[in-house]
Protein backbone atom coordinates (compact mmCIF):
# COMPACT_ATOMS: atom_id res chain seq x y z
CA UNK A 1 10.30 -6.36 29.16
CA UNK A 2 9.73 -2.76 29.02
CA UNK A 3 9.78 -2.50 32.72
CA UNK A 4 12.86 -4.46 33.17
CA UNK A 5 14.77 -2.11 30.79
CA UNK A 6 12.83 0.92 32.96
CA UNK A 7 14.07 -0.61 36.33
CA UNK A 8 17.73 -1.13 34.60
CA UNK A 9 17.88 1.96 33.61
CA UNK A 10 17.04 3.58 36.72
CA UNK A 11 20.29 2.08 38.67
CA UNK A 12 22.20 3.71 36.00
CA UNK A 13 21.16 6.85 35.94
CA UNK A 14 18.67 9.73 34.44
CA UNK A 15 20.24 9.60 31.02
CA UNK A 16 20.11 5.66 30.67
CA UNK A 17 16.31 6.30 31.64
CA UNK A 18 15.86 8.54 29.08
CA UNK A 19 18.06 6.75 26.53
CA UNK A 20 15.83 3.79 27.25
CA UNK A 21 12.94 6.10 26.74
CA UNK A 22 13.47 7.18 23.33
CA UNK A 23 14.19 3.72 22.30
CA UNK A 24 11.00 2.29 23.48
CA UNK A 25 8.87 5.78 21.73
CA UNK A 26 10.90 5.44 18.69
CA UNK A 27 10.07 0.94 18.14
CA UNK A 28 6.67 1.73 19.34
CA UNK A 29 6.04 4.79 16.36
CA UNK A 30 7.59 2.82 14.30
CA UNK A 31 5.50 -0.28 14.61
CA UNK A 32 2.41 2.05 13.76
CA UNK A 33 4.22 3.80 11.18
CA UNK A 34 4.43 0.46 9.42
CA UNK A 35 0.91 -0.01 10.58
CA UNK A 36 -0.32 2.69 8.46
CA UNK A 37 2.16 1.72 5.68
CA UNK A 38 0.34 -1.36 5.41
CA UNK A 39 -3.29 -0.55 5.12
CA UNK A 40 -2.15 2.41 2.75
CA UNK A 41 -0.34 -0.60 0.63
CA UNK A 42 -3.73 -2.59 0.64
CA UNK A 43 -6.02 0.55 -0.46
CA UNK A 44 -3.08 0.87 -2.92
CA UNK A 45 -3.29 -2.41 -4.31
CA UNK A 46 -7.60 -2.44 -4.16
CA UNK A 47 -7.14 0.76 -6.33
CA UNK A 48 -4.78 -0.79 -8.80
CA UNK A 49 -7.18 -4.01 -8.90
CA UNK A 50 -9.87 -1.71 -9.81
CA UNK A 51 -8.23 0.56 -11.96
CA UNK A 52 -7.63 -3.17 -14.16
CA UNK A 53 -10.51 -4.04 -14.58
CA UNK A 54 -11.83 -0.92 -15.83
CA UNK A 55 -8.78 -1.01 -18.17
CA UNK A 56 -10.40 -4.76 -19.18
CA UNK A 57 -13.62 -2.72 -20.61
CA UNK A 58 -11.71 -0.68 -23.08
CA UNK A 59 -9.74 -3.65 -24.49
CA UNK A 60 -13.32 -5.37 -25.16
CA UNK A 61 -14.86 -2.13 -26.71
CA UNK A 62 -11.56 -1.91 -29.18
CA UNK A 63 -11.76 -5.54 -29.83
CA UNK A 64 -16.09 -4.73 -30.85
CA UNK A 65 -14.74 -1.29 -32.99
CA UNK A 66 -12.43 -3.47 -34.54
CA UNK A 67 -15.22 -5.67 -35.73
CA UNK A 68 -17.57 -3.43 -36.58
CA UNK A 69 -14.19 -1.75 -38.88
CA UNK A 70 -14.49 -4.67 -40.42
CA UNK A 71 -18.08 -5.28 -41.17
CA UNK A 72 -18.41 -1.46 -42.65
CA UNK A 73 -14.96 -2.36 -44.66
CA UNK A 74 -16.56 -6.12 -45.79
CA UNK A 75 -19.79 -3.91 -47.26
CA UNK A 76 -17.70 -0.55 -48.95
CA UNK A 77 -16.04 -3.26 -50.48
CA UNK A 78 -18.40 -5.59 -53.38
């Protein structure tokens, strides 16, 4: 496809090859701009996932503090 635009181009002139040029550079850095976009998404979202479950640990440690709140308020109190 590329070389059909290329060959196009080329009956119409330098600046139609050029015009063509850029288009084809600028789809082609965009595709791996999005590229990179993606995995940085992913490493995003693995870092998140992580970050969750860590968060996980300190709602079970408050839930044991709470209990052992208790326990110490349960003997202060005969």
């Amino acid at each position: 496809m590329e070389g059909k635009l290329l060959d196009i181009a080329l009956s119409q002139g330098i600046w139609a090859v050029v015009a063509v040029f850029l288009l084809v550079y600028i789809a082609k850095s965009i595709e791996k701009r999005d590229e990179k976009q993606e995995k940085r998404e992913e490493n995003y979202q693995a870092l998140i996932n992580e970050l969750v479950a860590k968060f996980s640990i300190l709602d079970n440690i408050q839930a044991d503090i709470e209990q052992v709140k208790a326990y110490f308020q349960k003997i202060k109190a005969p």
